[in-house]
Protein backbone atom coordinates (compact mmCIF):
# COMPACT_ATOMS: atom_id res chain seq x y z
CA UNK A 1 19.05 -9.63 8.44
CA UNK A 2 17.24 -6.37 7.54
CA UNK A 3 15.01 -5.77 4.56
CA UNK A 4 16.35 -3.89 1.93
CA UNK A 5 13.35 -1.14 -0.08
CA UNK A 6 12.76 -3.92 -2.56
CA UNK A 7 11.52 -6.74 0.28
CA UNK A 8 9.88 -4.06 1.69
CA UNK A 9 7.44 -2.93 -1.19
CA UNK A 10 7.50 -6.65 -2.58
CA UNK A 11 5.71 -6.93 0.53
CA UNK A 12 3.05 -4.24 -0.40
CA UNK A 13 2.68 -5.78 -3.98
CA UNK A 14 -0.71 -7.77 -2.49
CA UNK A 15 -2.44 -4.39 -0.99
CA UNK A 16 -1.62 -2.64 -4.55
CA UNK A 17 -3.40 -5.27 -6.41
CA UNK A 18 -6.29 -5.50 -4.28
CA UNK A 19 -7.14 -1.85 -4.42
CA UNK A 20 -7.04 -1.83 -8.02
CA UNK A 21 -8.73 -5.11 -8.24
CA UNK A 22 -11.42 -3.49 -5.98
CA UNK A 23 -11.45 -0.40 -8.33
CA UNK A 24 -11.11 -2.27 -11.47
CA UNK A 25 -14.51 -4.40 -9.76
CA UNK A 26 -12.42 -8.20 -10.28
CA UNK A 27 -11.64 -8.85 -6.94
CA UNK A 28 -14.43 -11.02 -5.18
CA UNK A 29 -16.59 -9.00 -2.82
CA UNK A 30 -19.57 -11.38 -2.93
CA UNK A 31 -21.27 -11.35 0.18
CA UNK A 32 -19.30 -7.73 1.79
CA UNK A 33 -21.25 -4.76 2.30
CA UNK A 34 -19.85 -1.81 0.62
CA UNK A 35 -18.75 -0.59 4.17
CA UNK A 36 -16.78 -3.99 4.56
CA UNK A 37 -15.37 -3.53 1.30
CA UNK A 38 -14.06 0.23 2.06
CA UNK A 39 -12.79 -0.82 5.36
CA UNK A 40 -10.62 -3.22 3.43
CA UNK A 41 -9.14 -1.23 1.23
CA UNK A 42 -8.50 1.88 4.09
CA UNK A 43 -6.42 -1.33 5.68
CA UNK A 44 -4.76 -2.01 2.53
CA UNK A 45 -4.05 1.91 1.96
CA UNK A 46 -2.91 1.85 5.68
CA UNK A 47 -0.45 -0.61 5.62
CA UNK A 48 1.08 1.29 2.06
CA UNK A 49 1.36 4.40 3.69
CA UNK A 50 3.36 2.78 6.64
CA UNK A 51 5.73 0.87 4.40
CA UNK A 52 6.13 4.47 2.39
CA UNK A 53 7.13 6.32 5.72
CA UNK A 54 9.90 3.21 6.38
CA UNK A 55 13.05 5.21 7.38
CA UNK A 56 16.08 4.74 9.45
CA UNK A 57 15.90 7.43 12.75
CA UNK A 58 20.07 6.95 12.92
CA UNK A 59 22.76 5.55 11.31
CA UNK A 60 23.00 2.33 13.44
CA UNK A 61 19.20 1.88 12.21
CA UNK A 62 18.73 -0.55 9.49
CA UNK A 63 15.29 0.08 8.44
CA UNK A 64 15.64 0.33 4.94
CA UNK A 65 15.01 3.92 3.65
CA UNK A 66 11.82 3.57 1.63
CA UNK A 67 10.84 6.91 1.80
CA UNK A 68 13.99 8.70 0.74
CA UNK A 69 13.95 5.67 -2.50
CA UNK A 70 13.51 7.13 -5.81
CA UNK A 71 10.36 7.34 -7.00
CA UNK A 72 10.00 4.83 -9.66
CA UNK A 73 10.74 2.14 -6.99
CA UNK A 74 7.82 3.16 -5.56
CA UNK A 75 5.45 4.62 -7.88
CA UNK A 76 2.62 1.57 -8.11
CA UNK A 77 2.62 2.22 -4.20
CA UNK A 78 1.97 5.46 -4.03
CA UNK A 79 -0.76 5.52 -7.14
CA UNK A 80 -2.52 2.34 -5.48
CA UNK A 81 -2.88 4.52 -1.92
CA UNK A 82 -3.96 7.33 -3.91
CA UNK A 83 -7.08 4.96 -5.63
CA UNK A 84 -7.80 3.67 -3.08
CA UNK A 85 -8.95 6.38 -1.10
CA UNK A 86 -10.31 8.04 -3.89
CA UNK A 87 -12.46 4.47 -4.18
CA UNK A 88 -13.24 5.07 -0.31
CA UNK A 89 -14.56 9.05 -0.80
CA UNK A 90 -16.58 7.97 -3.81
CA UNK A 91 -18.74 4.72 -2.10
């Protein structure tokens, strides 16, 4: 059974709070070098920016349409890859 946009950026809800964890400084980095740290989060704003692309390529595609979803489905997603690379260019 395919996904529908919901499942799909349900799915993303754990990268969004960990970037803004990471920015907010409450999610445990103990022991991670800030390098480690930033490599996380690019892998958390990686996997976002796939889901956000999510599109059928024909009609017999069932991909759910996540980037053609209104925006305030999405809009957590789309601010949480937009922190976190600002968090990347600024350590």
């Amino acid at each position: 059974m395919a996904q529908t946009v919901t499942e799909v950026l349900t799915a993303g809800t754990d990268s969004v709070t960990l970037i803004d964890e990471v920015k907010a400084g409450t999610y445990d980095v103990e022991g991670m070098t800030q390098a480690e740290i930033n490599e996380m989060v690019q892998r958390n704003v990686d996997h976002l920016s796939t889901i956000l692309l999510y599109e059928p390529v024909d009609a017999d595609d069932d991909t759910p349409n996540v980037k053609g979803a209104a925006g305030s489905k999405k809009t957590t997603h789309v601010a949480a890859v937009t922190t976190g690379t600002d968090y990347i260019a600024a350590n």
